[in-house]
Protein backbone atom coordinates (compact mmCIF):
# COMPACT_ATOMS: atom_id res chain seq x y z
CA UNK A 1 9.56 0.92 22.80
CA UNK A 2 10.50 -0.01 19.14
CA UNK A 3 7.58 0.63 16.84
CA UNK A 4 7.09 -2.49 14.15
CA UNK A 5 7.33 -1.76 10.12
CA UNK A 6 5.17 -3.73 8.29
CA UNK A 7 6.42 -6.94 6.89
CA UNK A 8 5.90 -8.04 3.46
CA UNK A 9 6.58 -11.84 2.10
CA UNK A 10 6.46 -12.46 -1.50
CA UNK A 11 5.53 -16.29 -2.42
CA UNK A 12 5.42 -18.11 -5.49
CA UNK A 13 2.32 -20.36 -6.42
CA UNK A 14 2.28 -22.75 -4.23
CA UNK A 15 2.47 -20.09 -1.25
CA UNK A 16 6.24 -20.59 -0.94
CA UNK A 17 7.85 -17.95 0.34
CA UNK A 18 10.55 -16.05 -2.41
CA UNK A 19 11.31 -13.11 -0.47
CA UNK A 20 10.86 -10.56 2.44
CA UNK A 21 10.71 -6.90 2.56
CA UNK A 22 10.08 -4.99 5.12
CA UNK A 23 8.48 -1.17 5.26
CA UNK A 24 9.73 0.63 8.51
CA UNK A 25 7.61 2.86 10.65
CA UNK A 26 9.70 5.54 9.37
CA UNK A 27 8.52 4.83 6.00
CA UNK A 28 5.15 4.10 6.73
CA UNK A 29 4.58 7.36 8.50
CA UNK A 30 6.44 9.44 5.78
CA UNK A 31 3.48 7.75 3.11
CA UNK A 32 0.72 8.60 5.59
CA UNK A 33 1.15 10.77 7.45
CA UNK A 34 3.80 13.40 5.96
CA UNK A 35 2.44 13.30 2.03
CA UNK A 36 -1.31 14.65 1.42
CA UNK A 37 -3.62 12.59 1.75
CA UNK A 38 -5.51 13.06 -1.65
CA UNK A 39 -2.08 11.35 -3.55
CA UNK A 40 -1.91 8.23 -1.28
CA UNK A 41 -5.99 8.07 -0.95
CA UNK A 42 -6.54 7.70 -4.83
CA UNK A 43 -4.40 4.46 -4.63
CA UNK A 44 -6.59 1.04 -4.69
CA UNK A 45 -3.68 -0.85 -2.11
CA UNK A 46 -1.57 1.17 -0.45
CA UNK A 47 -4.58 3.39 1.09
CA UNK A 48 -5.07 -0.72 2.19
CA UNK A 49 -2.17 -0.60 4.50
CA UNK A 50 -2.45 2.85 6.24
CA UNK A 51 -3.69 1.16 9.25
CA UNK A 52 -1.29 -1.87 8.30
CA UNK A 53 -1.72 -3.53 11.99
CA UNK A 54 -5.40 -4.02 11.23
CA UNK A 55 -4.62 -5.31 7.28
CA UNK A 56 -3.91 -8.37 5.97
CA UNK A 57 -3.26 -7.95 2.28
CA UNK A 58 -3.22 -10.75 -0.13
CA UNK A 59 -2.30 -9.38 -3.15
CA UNK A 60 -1.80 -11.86 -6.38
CA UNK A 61 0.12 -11.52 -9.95
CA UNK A 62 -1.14 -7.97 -11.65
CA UNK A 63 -2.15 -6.85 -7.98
CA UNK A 64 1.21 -7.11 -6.83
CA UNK A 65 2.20 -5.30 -10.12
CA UNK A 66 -0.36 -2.36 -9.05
CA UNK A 67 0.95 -2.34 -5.38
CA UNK A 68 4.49 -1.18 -6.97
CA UNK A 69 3.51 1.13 -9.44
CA UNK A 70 1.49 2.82 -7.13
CA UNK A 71 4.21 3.04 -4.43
CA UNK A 72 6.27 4.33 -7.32
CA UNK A 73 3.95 7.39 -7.73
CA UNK A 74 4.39 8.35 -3.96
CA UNK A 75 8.13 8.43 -4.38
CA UNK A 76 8.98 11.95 -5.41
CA UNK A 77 7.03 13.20 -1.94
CA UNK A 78 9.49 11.16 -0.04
CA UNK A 79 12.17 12.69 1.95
CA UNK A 80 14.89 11.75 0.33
CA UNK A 81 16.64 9.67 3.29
CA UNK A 82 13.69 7.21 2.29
CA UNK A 83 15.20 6.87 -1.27
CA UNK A 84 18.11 4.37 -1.14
C-alpha cells in the first residue's frame, strides 16, 4: 500500500494553476507526529492540515505568505533527510 502526501497547487487570480508541490507522508508525519505538538499546534494553518485527508485549505495572498513562514519555523525539528 503506498500512503498519499498531500498535494498542494498554487494558482494565480483567476484560479489558474502556477505550480504543484507536493508534501510526502514522510514529511507529513515528521511535522506531526515526530516534533511536539505545542510548536506545530501554535501555528494558525499548518495545525489545518494535520488531518490533511479531511482538509481542504484555501489559502489566499498574505495567507499563503503565513503558511510558509510558519512551515519555516518547524524546520530546525526536521530530520535532516527532510531538508533538501
Amino acid at each position: 500500500m503506498r500512503l498519499l502526501g498531500l498535494d498542494i497547487m498554487l494558482c494565480d487570480s483567476n484560479g489558474n494553476e502556477t505550480d504543484y508541490v507536493e508534501i510526502s507522508y514522510e514529511l507529513h508525519t515528521q511535522i506531526f507526529y515526530n516534533i511536539n505538538k505545542e510548536l506545530w499546534g501554535k501555528t494558525k494553518y499548518v495545525r489545518n492540515l494535520k488531518h490533511y485527508y479531511l482538509a481542504k485549505g484555501n489559502f489566499k495572498g498574505s495567507e499563503v505568505e503565513e503558511f510558509i513562514q510558519e512551515l519555516n519555523t518547524l524546520v530546525p525539528f526536521l530530520d535532516k533527510r527532510y531538508l533538501n
